[in-house]
C-alpha atoms as a PDB file:
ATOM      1  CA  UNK A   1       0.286 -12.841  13.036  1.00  0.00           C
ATOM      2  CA  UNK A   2       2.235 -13.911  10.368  1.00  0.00           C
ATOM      3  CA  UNK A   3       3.812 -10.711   7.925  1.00  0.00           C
ATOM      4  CA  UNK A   4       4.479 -11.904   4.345  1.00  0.00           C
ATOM      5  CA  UNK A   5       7.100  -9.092   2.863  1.00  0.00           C
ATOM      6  CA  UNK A   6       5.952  -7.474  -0.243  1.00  0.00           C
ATOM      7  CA  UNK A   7       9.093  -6.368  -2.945  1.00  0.00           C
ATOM      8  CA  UNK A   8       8.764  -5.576  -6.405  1.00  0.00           C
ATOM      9  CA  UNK A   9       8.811  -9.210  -7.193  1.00  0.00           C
ATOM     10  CA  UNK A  10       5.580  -9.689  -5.999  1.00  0.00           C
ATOM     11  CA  UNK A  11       3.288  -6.722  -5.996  1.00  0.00           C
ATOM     12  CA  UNK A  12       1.816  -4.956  -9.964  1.00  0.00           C
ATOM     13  CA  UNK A  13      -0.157  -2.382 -10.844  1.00  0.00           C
ATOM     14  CA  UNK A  14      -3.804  -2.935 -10.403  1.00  0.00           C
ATOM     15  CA  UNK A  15      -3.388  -4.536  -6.789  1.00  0.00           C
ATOM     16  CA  UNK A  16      -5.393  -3.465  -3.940  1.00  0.00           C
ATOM     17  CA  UNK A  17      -3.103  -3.171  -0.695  1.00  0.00           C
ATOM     18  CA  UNK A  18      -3.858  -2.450   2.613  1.00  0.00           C
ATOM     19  CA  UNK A  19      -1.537   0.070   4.612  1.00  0.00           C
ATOM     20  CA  UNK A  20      -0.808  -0.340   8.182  1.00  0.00           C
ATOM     21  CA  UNK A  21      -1.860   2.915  10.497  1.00  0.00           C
ATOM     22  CA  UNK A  22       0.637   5.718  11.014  1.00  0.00           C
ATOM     23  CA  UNK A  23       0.724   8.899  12.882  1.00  0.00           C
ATOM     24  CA  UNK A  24      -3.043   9.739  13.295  1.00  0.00           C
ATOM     25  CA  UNK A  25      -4.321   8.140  10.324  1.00  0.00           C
ATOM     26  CA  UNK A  26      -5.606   4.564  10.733  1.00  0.00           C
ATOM     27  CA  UNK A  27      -5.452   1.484   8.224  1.00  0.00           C
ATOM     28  CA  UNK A  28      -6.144   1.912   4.479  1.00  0.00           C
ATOM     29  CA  UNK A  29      -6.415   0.371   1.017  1.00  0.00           C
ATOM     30  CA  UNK A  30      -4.942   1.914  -1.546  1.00  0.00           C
ATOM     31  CA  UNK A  31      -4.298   0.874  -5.447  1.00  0.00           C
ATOM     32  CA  UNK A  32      -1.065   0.857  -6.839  1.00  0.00           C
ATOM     33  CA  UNK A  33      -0.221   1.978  -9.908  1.00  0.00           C
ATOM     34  CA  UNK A  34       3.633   1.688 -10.153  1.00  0.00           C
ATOM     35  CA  UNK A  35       6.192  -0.276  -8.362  1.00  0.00           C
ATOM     36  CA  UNK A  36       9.477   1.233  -7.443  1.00  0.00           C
ATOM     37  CA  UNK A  37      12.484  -0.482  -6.024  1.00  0.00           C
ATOM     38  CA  UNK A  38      11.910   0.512  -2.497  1.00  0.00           C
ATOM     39  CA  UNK A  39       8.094   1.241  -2.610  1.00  0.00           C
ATOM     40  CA  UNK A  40       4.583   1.602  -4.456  1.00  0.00           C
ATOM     41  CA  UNK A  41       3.084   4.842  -6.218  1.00  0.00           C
ATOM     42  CA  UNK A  42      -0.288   4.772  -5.430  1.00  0.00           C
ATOM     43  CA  UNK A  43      -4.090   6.385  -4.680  1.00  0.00           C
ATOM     44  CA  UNK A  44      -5.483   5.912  -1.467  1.00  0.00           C
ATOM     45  CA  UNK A  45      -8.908   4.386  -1.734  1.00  0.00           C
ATOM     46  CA  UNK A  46      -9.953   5.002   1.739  1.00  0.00           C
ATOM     47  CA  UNK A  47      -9.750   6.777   4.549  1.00  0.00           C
ATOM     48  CA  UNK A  48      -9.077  10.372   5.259  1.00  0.00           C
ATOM     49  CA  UNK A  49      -6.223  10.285   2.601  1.00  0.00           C
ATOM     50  CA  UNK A  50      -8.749   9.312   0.136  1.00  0.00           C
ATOM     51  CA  UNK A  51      -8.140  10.160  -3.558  1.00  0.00           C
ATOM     52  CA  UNK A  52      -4.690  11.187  -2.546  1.00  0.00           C
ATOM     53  CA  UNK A  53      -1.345   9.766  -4.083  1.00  0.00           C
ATOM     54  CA  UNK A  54       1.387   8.227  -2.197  1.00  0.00           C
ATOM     55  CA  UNK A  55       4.330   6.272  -2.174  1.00  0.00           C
ATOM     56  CA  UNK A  56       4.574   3.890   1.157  1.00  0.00           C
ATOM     57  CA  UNK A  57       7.448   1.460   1.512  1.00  0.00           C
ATOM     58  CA  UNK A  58       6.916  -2.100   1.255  1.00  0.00           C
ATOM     59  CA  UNK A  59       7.039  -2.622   4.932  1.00  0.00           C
ATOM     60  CA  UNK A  60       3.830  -0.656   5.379  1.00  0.00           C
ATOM     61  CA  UNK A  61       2.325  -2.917   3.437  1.00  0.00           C
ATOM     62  CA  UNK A  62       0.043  -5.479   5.743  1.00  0.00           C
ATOM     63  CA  UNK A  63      -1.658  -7.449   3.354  1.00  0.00           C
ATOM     64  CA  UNK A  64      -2.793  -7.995  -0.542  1.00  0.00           C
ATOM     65  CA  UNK A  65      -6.801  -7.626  -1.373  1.00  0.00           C
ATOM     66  CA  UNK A  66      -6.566  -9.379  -4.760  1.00  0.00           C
END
């Protein structure tokens, strides 16, 4: 599968991401809602982490929604 690497050049507030499974918690889409230089702040829109705010890394990052 081909990975296309999300930075701050590319990613903005309002985009719909999806994160790749960790730990015990599978696949999810969150919003963000800022971009730092190493990662995203942003809500979790599914999943068991729903509602909640986080800040993954760009490489957890598996693919853009819109």
């Amino acid at each position: 599968m081909d990975q296309t690497w999300h930075d701050k050049h590319t990613l903005t507030p309002g985009m719909h991401v999806v994160i790749h499974a960790f730990d015990d918690i599978p696949e999810h889409e969150f919003e963000i809602s800022e971009v730092f230089g190493d990662c995203v702040g942003s809500y979790s829109l599914t999943g068991p982490l729903a509602g909640e705010y986080g800040e993954p890394d760009f490489e957890m990052i598996l693919r853009v929604l819109d």
